[in-house]
C-alpha atoms as a PDB file:
ATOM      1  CA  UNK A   1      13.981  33.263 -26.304  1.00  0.00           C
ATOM      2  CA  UNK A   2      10.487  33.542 -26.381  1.00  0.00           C
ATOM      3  CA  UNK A   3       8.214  33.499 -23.250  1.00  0.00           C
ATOM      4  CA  UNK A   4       4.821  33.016 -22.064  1.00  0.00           C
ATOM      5  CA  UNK A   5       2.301  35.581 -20.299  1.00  0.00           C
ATOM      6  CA  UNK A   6      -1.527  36.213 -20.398  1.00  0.00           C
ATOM      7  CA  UNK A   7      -1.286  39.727 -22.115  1.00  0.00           C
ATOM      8  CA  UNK A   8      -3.599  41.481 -19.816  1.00  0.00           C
ATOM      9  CA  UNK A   9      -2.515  42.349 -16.779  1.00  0.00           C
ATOM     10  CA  UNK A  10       0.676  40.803 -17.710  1.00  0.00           C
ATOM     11  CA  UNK A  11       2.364  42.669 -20.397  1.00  0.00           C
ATOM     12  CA  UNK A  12       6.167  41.945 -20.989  1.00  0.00           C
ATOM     13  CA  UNK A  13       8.046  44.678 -19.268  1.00  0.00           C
ATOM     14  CA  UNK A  14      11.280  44.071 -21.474  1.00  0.00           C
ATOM     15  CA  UNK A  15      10.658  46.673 -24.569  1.00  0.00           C
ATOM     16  CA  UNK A  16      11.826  43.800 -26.981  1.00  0.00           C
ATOM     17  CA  UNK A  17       8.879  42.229 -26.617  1.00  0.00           C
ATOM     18  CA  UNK A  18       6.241  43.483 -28.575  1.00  0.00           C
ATOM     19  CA  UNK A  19       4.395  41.205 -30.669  1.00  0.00           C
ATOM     20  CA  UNK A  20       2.639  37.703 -29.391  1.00  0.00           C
ATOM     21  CA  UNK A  21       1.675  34.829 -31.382  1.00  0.00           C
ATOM     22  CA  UNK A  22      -1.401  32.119 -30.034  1.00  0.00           C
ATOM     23  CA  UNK A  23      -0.464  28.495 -28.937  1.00  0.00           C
ATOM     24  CA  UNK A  24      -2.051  25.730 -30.549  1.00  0.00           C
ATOM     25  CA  UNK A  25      -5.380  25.375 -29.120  1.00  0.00           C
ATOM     26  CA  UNK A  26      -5.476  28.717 -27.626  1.00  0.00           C
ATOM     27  CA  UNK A  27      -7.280  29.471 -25.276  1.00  0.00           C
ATOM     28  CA  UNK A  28      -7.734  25.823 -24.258  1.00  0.00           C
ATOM     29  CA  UNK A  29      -4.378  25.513 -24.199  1.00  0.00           C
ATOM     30  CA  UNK A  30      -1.819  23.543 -22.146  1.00  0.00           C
ATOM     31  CA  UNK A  31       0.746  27.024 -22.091  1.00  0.00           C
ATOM     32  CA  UNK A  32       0.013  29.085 -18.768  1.00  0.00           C
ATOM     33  CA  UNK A  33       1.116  32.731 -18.324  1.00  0.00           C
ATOM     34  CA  UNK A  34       4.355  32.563 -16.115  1.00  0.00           C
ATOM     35  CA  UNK A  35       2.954  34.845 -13.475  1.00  0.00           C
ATOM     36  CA  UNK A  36      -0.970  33.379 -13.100  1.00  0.00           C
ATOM     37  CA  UNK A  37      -3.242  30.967 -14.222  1.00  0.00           C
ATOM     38  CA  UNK A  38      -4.714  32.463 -17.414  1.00  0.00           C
ATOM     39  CA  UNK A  39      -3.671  30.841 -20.464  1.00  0.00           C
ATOM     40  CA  UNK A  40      -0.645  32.330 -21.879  1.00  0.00           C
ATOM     41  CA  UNK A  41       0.151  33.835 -25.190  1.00  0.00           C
ATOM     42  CA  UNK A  42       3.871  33.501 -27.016  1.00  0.00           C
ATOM     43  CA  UNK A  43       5.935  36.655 -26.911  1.00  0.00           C
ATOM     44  CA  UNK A  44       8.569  36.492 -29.811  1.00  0.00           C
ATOM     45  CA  UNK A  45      11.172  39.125 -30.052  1.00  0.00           C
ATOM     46  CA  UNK A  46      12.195  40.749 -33.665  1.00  0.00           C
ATOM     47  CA  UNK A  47      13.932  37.458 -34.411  1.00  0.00           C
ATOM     48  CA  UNK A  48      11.728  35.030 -33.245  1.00  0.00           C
ATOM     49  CA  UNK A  49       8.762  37.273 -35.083  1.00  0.00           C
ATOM     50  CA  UNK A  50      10.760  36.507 -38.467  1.00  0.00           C
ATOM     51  CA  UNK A  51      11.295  33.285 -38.009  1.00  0.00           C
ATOM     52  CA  UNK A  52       7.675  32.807 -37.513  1.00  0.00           C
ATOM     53  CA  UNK A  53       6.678  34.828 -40.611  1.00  0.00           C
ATOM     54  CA  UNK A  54       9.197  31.873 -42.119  1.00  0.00           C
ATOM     55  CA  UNK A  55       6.773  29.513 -41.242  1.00  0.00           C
ATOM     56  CA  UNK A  56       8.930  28.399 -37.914  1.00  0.00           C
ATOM     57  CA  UNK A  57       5.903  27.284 -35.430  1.00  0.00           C
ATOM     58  CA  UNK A  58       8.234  25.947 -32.261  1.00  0.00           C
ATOM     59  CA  UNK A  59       9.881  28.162 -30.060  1.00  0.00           C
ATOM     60  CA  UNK A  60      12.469  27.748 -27.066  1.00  0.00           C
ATOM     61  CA  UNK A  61      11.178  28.966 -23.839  1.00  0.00           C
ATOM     62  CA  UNK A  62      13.976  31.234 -21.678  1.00  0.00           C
ATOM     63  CA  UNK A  63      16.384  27.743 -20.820  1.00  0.00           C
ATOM     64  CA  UNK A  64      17.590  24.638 -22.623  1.00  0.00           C
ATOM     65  CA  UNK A  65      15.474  22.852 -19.871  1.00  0.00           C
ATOM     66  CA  UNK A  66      12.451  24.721 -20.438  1.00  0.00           C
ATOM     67  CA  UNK A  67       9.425  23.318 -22.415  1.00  0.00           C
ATOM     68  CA  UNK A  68       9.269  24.092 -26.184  1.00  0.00           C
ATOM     69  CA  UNK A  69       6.172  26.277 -27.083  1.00  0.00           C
ATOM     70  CA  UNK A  70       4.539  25.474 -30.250  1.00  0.00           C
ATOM     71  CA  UNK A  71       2.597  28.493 -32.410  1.00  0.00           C
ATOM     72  CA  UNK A  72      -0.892  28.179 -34.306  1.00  0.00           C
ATOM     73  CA  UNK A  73      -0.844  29.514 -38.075  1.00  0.00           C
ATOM     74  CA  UNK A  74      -3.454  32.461 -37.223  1.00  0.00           C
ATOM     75  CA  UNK A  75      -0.363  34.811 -37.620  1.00  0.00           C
ATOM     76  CA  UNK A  76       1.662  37.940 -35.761  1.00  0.00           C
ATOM     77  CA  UNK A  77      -0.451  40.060 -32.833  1.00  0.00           C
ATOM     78  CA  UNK A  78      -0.266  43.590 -32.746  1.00  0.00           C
ATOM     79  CA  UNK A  79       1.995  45.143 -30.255  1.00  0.00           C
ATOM     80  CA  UNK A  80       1.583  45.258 -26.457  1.00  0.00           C
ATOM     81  CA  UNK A  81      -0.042  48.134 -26.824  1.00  0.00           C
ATOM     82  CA  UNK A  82      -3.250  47.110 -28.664  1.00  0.00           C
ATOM     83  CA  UNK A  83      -3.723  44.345 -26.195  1.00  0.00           C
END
């Protein structure tokens, strides 16, 4: 379940979140972090992170009635850390 927040101030607390990938268009982007109004990157768990690096670019946001998320190609972010 992947999820959306700016990065900076709003780092996933939840420790299985630790890489990000851009959405299309980034930052002009239609995906807004959950908790402002800065536009929001895509936080993929480990599984989500593989099935990117498999060339999966649409993701399922935290419900089956949430919006879909869709990835650029610019590849896997760093860890919350480096952000």
């Amino acid at each position: 379940m992947a999820y959306s927040r700016c990065g900076s101030p709003h780092i996933p607390k939840n420790p299985k979140y630790f890489s990000y990938v851009y959405p299309v268009g980034y930052p002009n982007t239609a995906l807004i972090c959950g908790l402002c109004n800065k536009p929001g990157l895509i936080w993929l768990d480990d599984i989500e992170e593989q099935m990117y690096r498999q060339g999966q670019r649409i993701f399922q946001g935290p419900n089956n009635d949430f919006t879909q998320m869709k990835a650029d190609n610019g590849g896997i972010r760093g860890n919350k850390d480096t952000i």
